[in-house]
Protein backbone atom coordinates (compact mmCIF):
# COMPACT_ATOMS: atom_id res chain seq x y z
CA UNK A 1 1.92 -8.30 -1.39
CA UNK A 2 -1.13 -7.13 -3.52
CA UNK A 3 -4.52 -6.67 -3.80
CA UNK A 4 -5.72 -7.96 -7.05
CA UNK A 5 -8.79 -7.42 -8.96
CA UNK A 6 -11.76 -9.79 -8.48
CA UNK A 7 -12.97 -11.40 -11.70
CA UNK A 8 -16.74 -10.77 -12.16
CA UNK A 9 -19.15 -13.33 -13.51
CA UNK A 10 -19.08 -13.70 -17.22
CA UNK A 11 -15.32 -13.60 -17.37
CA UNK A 12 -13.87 -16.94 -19.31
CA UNK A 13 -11.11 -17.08 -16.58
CA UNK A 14 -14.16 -17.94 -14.17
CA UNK A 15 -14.50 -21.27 -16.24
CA UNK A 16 -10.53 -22.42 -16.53
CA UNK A 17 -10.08 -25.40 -14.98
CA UNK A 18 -7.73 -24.97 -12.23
CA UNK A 19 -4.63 -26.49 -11.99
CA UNK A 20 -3.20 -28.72 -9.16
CA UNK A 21 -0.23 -27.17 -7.12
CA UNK A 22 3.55 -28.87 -7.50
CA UNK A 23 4.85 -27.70 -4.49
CA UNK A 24 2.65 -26.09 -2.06
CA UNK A 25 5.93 -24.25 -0.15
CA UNK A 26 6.97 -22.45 -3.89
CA UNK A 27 7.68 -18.71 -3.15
CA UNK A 28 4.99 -18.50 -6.24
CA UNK A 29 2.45 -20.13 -3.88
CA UNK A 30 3.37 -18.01 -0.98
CA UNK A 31 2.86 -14.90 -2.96
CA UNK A 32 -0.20 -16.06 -4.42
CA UNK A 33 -1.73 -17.00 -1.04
CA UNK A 34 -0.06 -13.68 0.11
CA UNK A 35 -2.32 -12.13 -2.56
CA UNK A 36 -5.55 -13.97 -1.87
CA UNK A 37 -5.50 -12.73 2.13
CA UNK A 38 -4.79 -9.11 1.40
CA UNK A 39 -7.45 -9.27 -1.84
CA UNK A 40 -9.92 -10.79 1.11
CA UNK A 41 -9.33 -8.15 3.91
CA UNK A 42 -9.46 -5.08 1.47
CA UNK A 43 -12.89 -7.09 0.26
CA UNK A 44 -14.14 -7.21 3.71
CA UNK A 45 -12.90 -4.01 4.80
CA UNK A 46 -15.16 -2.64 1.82
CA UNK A 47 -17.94 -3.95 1.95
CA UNK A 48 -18.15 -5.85 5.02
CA UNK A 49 -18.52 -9.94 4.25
CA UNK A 50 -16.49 -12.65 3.10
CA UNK A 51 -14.99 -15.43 4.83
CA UNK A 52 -12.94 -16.94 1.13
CA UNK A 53 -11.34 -16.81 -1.51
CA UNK A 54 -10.23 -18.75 -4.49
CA UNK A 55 -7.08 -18.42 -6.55
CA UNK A 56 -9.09 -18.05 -10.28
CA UNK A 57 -11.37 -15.57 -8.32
CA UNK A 58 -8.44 -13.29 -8.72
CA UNK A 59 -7.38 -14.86 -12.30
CA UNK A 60 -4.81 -17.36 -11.07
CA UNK A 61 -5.80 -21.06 -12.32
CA UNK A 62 -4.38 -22.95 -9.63
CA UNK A 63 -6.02 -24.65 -6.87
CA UNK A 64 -5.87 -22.60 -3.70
CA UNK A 65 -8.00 -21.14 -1.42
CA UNK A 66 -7.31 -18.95 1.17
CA UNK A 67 -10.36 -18.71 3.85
CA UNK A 68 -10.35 -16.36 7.38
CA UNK A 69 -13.30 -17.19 9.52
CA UNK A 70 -14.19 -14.78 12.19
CA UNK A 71 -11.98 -15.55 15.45
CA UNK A 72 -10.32 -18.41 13.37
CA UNK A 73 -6.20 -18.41 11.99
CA UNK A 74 -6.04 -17.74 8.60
CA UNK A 75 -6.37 -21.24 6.76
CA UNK A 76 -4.95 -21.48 2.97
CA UNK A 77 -6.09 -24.53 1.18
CA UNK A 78 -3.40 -26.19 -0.94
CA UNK A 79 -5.47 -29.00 -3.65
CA UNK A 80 -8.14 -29.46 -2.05
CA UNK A 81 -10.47 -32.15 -3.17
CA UNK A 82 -14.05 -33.12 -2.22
CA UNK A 83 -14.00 -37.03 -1.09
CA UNK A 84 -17.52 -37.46 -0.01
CA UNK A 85 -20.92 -35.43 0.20
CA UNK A 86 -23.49 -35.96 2.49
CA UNK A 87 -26.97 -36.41 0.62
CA UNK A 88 -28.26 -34.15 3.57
CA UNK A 89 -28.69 -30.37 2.39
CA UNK A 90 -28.89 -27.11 4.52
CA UNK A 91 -29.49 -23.95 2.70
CA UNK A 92 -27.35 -20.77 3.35
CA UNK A 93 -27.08 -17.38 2.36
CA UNK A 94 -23.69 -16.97 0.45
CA UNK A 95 -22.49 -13.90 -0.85
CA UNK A 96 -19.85 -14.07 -3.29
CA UNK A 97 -17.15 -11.66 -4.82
CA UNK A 98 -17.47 -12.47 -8.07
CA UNK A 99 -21.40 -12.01 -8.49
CA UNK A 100 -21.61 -8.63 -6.40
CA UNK A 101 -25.32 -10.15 -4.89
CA UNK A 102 -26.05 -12.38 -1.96
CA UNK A 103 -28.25 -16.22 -2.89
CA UNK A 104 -29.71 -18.37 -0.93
CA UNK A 105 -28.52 -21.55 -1.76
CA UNK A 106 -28.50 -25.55 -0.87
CA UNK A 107 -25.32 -26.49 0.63
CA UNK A 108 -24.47 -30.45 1.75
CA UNK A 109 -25.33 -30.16 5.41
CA UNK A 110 -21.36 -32.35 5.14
CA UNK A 111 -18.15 -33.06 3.41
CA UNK A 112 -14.69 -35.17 3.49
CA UNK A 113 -11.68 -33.55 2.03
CA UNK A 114 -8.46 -34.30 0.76
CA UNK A 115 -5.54 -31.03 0.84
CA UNK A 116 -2.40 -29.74 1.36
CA UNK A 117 -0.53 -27.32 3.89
CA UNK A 118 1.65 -25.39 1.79
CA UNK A 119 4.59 -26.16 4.35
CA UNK A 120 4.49 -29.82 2.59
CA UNK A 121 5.29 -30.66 -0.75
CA UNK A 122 3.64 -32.37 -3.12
CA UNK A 123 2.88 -36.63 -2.71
């Protein structure tokens, strides 16, 4: 479909609060997820890292996220929500598309979630 521009830190649509997704088999969701995996590969392709994506990274306020682990299928994340974090921490290097930079950062060593396949609709 198309690869979008990556919003850089400082940009208000950054901060939006995202909103949940209706119906996670919309042709507007499979464009957007569309979007997200060709916006990853040209990132990777470029610079060589990155494993995900998030809709508002690319300016759309919706909650989907679109990862592609090494050797893994692609996996799009339809509303996913955290349901539990371990108090256990492990700290990772993350490098991120929207702050051009890699951190070292604390990460729960785990987490529950709740989501959606986008072949499903909404509850």
């Amino acid at each position: 479909m198309a690869v979008r521009t990556v919003l850089q830190l400082g940009d208000p649509g950054l901060r939006e609060v995202a909103a949940r997704v209706a119906d996670p088999a919309s042709p507007e969701i499979r464009v957007l997820v569309q979007d997200l995996a060709d916006t990853l590969a040209h990132w990777r392709a470029s610079t060589g890292y990155g494993r995900g994506i998030a809709a508002p990274q690319i300016g759309a306020a919706r909650r989907v996220i679109f990862l592609q682990l090494p050797g893994a299928q692609p996996w799009p994340l339809v509303n996913p929500e955290i349901t539990w974090r371990s108090e256990e921490t492990i700290v990772v290097c993350d490098a991120k598309q929207s702050r051009i930079l890699v951190e070292v950062l604390p990460r729960c060593r785990n987490a529950s979630q709740n989501l959606q396949d986008r072949a499903q609709a909404a509850p």
